[in-house]
N, C-alpha and C. Protein backbone atom coordinates (compact mmCIF):
# COMPACT_ATOMS: atom_id res chain seq x y z
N UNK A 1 -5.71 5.78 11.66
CA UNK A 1 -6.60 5.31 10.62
C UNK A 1 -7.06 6.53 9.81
N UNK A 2 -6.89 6.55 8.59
CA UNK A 2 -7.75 7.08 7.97
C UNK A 2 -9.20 8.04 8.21
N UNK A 3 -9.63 9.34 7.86
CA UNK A 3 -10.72 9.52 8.43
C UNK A 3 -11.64 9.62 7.27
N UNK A 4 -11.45 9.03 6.12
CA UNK A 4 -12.58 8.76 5.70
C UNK A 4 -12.47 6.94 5.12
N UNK A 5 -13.81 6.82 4.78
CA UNK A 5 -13.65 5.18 4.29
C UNK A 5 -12.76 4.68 3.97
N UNK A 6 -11.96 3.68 4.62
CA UNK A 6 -10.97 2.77 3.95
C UNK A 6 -11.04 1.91 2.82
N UNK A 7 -10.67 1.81 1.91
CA UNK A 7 -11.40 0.81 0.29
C UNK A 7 -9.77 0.59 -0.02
N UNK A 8 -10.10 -0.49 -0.85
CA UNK A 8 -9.12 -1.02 -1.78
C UNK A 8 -8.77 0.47 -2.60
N UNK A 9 -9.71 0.87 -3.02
CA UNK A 9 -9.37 2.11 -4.14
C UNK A 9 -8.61 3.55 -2.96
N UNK A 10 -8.74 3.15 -1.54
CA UNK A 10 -8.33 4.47 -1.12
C UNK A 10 -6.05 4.05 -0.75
N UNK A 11 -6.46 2.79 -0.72
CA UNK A 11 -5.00 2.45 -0.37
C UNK A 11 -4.20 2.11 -1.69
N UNK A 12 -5.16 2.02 -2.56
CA UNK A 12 -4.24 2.06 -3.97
C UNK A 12 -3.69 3.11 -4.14
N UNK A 13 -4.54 4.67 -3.92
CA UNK A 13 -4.47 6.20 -4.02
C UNK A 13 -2.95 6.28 -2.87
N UNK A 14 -3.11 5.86 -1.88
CA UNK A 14 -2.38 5.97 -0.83
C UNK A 14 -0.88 5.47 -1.71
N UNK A 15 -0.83 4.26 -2.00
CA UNK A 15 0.70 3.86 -1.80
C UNK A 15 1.04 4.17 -3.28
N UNK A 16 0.12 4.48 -4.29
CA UNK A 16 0.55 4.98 -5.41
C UNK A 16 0.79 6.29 -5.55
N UNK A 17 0.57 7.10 -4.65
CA UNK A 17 0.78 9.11 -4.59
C UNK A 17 2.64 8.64 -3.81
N UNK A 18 2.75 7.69 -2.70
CA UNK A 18 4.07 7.64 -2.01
C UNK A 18 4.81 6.91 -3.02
N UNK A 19 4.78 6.00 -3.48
CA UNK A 19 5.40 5.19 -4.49
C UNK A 19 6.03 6.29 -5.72
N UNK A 20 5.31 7.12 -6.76
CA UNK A 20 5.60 7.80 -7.51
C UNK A 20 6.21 9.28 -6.89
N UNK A 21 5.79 9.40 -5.71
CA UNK A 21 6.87 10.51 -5.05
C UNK A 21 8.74 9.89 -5.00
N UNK A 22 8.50 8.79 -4.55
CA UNK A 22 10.01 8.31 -4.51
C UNK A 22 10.35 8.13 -5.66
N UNK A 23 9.84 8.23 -6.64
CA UNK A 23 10.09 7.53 -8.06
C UNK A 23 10.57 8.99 -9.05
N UNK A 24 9.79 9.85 -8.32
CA UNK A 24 9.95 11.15 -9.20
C UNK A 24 9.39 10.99 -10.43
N UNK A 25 7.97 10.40 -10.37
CA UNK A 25 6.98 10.50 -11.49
C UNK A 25 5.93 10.88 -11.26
N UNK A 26 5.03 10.73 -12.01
CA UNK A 26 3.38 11.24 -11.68
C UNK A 26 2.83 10.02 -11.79
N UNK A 27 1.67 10.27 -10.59
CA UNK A 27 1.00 8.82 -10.08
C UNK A 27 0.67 8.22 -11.05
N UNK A 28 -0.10 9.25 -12.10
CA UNK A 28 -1.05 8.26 -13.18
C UNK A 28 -0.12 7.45 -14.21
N UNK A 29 1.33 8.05 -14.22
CA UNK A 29 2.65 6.59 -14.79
C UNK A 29 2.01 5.48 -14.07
N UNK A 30 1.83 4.96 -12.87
CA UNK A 30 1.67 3.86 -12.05
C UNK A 30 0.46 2.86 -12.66
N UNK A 31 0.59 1.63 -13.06
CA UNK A 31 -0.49 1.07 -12.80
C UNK A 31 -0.54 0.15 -11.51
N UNK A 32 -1.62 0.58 -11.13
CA UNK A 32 -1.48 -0.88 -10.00
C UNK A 32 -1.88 -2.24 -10.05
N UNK A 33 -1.88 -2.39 -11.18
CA UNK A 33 -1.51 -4.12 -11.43
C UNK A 33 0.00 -4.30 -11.93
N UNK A 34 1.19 -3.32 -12.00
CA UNK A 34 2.44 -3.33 -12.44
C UNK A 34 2.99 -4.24 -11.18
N UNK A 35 4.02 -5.05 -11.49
CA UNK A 35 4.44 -5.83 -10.32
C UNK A 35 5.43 -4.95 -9.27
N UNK A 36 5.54 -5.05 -8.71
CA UNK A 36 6.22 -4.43 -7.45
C UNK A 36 7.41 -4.68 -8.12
N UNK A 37 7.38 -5.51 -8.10
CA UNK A 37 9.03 -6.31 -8.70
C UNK A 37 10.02 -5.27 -9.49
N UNK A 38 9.08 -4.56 -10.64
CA UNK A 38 9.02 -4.10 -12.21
C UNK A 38 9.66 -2.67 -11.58
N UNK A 39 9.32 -2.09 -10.24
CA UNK A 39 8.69 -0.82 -9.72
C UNK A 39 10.44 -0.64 -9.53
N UNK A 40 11.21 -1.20 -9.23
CA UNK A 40 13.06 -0.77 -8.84
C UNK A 40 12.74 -0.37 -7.56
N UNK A 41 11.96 -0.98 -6.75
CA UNK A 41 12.16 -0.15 -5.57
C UNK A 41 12.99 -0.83 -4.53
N UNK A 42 13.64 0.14 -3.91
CA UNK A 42 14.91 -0.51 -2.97
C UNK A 42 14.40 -0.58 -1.78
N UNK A 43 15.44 -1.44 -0.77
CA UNK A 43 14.26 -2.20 0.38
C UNK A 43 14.07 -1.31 1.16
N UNK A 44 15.28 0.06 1.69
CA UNK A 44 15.36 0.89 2.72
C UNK A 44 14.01 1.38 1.99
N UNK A 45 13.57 2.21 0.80
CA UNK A 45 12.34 2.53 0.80
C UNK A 45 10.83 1.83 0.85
N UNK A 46 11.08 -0.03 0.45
CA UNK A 46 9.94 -0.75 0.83
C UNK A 46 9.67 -1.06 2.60
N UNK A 47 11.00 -0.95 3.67
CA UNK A 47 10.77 -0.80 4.77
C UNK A 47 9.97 0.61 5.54
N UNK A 48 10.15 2.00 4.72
CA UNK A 48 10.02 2.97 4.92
C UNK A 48 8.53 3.02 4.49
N UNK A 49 7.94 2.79 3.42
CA UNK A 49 6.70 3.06 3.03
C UNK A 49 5.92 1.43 4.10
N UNK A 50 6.63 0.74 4.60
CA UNK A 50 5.92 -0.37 5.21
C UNK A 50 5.27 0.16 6.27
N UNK A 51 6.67 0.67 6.75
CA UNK A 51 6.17 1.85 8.36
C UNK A 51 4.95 2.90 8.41
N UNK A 52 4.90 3.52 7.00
CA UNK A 52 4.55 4.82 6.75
C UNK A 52 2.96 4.24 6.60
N UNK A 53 2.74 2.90 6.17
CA UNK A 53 1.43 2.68 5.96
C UNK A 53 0.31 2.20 7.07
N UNK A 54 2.05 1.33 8.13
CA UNK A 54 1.10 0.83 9.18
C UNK A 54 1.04 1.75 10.30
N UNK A 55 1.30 3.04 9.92
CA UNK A 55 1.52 4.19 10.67
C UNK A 55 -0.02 4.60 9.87
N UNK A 56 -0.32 4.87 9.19
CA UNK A 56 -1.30 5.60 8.05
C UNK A 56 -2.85 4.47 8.46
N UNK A 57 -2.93 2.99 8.80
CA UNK A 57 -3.32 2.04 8.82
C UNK A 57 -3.50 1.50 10.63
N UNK A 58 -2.42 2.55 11.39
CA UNK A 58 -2.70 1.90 12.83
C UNK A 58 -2.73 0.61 12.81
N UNK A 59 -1.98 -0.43 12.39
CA UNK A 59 -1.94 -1.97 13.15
C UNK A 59 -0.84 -1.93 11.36
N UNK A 60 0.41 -3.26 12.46
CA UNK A 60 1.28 -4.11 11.86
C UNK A 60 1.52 -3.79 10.28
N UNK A 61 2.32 -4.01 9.81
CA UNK A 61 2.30 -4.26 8.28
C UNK A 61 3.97 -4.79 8.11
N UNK A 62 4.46 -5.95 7.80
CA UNK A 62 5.82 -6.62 7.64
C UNK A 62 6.11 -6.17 6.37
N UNK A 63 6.86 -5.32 5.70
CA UNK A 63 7.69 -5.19 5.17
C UNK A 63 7.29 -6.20 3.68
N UNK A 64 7.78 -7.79 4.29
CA UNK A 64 8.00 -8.79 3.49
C UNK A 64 6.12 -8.68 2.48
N UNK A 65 5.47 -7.96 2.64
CA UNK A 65 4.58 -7.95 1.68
C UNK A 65 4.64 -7.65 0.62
N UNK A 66 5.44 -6.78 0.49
CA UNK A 66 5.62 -6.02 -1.18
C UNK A 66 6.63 -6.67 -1.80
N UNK A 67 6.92 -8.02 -1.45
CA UNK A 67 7.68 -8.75 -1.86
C UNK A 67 6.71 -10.55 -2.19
N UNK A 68 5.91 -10.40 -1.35
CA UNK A 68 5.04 -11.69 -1.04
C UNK A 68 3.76 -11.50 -1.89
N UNK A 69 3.46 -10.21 -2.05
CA UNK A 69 2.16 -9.61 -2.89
C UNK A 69 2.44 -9.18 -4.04
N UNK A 70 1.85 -9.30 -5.32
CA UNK A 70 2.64 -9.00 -6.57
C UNK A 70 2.48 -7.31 -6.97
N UNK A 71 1.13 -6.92 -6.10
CA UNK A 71 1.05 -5.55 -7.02
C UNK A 71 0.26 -4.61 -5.79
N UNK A 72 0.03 -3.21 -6.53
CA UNK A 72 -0.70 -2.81 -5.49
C UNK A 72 -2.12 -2.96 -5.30
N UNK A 73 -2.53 -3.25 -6.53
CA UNK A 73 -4.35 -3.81 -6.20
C UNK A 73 -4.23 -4.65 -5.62
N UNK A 74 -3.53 -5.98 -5.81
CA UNK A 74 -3.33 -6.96 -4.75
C UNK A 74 -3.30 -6.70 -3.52
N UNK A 75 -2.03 -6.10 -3.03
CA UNK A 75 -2.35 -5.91 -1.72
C UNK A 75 -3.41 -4.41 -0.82
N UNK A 76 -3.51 -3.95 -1.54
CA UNK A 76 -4.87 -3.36 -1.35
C UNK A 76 -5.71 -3.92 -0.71
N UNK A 77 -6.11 -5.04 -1.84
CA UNK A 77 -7.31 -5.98 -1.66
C UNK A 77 -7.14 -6.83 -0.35
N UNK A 78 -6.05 -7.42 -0.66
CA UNK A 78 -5.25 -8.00 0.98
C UNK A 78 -5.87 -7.77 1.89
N UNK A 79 -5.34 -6.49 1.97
CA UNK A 79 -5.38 -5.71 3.16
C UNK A 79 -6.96 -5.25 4.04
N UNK A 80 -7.76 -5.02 2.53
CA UNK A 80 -8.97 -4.76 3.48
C UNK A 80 -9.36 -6.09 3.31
N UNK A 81 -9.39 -7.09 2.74
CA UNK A 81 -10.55 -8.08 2.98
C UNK A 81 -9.55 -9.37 3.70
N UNK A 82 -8.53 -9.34 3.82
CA UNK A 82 -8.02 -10.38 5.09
C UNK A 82 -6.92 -10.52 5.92
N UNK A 83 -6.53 -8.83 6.27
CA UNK A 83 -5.69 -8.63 7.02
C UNK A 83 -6.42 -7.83 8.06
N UNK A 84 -6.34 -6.59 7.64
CA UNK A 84 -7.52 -5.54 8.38
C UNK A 84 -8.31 -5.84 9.32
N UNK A 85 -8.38 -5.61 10.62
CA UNK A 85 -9.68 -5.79 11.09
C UNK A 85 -10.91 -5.08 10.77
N UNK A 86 -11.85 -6.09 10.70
CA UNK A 86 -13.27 -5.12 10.52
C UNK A 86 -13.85 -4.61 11.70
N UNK A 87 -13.92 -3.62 11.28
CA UNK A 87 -15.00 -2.34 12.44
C UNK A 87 -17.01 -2.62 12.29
N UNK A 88 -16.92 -3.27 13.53
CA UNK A 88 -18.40 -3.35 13.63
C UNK A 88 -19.10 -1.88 14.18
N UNK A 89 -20.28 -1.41 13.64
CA UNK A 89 -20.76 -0.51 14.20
C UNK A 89 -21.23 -0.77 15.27
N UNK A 90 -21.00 0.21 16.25
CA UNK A 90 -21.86 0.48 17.49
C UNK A 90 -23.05 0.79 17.42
């Protein structure tokens, strides 16, 4: 997990710095309301950044999202508000 706050805005930062590395652009090309679709990305690298996130994220992440989710704010948002488990404080 992450060691600082997890947010929609930190996993946008996240898969948009890896996304434009494979792309050989600069992040701020990216919008993240652009559709995944739009993005040319091939599956060996949507399986690879799947891994890389639920590696980055500690719990699950299928692949078939960046295919099922249209963008990256989308699944951002997903992700923290109804995939994610929430962390109750002690």
């Amino acid at each position: 997990m992450p060691d600082h706050p997890l947010t929609p805005i930190a996993i946008q930062h996240w898969l948009t710095q890896r996304i434009a590395s494979e792309l050989k652009i600069d992040p701020e090309q990216i919008n993240v309301h652009q559709p995944f679709a739009s993005l040319r990305l091939d599956s060996v690298f949507v399986v690879t950044l799947a891994v890389d996130l639920e590696t980055w994220l500690d719990t699950a992440i299928d692949p078939s999202v960046f295919w099922e989710i249209p963008d990256i704010a989308s699944l951002s948002e997903w992700l923290i508000n109804d995939y994610l488990p929430t962390q109750t404080p002690s």
